[in-house]
Protein backbone atom coordinates (compact mmCIF):
# COMPACT_ATOMS: atom_id res chain seq x y z
CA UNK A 1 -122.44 -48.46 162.11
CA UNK A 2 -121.21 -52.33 162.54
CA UNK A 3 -124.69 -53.45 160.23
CA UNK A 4 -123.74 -50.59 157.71
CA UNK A 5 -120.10 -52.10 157.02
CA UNK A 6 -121.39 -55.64 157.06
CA UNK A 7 -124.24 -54.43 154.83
CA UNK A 8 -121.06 -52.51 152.59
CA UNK A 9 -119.16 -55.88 153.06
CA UNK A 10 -121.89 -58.16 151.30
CA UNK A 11 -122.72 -55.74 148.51
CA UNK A 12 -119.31 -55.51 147.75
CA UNK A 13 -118.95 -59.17 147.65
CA UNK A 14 -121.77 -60.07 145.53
CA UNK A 15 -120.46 -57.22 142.83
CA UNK A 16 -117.54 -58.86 143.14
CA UNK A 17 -118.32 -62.48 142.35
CA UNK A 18 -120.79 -60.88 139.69
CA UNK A 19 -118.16 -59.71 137.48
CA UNK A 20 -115.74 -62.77 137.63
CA UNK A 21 -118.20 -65.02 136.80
CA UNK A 22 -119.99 -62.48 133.94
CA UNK A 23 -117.34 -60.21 132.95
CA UNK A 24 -118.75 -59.08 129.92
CA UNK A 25 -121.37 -56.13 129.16
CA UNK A 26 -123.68 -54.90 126.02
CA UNK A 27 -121.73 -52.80 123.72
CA UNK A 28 -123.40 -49.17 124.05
CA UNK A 29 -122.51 -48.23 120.73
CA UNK A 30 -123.48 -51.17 118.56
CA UNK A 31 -126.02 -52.90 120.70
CA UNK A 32 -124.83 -56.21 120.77
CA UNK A 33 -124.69 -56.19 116.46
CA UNK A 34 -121.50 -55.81 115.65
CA UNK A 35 -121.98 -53.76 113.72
CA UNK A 36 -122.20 -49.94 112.76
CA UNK A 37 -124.29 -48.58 109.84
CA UNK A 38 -123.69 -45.88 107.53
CA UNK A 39 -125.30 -42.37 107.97
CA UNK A 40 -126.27 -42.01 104.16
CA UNK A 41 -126.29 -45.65 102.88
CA UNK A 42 -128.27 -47.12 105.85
CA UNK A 43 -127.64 -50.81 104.40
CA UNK A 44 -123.87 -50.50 104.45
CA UNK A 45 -121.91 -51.01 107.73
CA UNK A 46 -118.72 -52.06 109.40
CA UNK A 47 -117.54 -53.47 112.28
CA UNK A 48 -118.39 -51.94 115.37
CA UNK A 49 -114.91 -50.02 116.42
CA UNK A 50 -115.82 -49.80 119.86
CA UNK A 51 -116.05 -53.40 120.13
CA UNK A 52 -114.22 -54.72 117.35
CA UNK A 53 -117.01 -56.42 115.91
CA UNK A 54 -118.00 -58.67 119.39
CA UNK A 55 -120.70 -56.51 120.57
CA UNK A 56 -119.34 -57.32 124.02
CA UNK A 57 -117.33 -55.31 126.11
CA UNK A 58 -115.62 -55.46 129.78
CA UNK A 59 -117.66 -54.35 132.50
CA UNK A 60 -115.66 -52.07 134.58
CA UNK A 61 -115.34 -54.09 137.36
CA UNK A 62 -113.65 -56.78 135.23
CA UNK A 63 -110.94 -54.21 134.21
CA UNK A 64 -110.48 -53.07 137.58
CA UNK A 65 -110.53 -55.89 140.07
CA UNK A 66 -109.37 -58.73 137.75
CA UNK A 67 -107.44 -56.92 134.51
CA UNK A 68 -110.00 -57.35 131.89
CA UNK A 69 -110.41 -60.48 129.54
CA UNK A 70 -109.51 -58.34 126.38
CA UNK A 71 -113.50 -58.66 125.14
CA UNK A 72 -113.40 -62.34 124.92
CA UNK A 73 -114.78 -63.05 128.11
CA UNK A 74 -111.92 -65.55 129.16
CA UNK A 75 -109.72 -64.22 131.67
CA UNK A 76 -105.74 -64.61 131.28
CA UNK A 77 -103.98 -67.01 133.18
CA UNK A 78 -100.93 -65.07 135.64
């Protein structure tokens, strides 16, 4: 039981110091692009609303256990 909880412990702590030092994940919807083409005129597009055009996006554990950097990958000073 101890070795589980230690085993929890370390996990937990590398997922941890994973996300603060890259906070940042591959936008599902535009694939890192940027961008998000049109159904009809495939060579028109936009900018990717999901990620406003960054391509990046927060991982969840960035959100969670340190409040997010907003996309940028910076996080805000408190």
């Amino acid at each position: 039981m101890q070795l589980l909880l230690l085993l929890s412990a370390v996990v937990l702590a590398g997922y941890l110091f994973s996300v603060r030092v890259h906070p940042l994940r591959k936008c599902p919807v535009c694939k890192m692009s940027g961008r998000h083409f049109g159904g009809v005129f495939k060579g028109n597009y936009r900018r990717c609303r999901k990620c406003g055009g960054s391509g990046q996006l927060d991982r969840w554990g960035a959100r969670v256990f340190f409040g997010g950097t907003g996309n940028s990958g910076k996080y805000r000073k408190k």
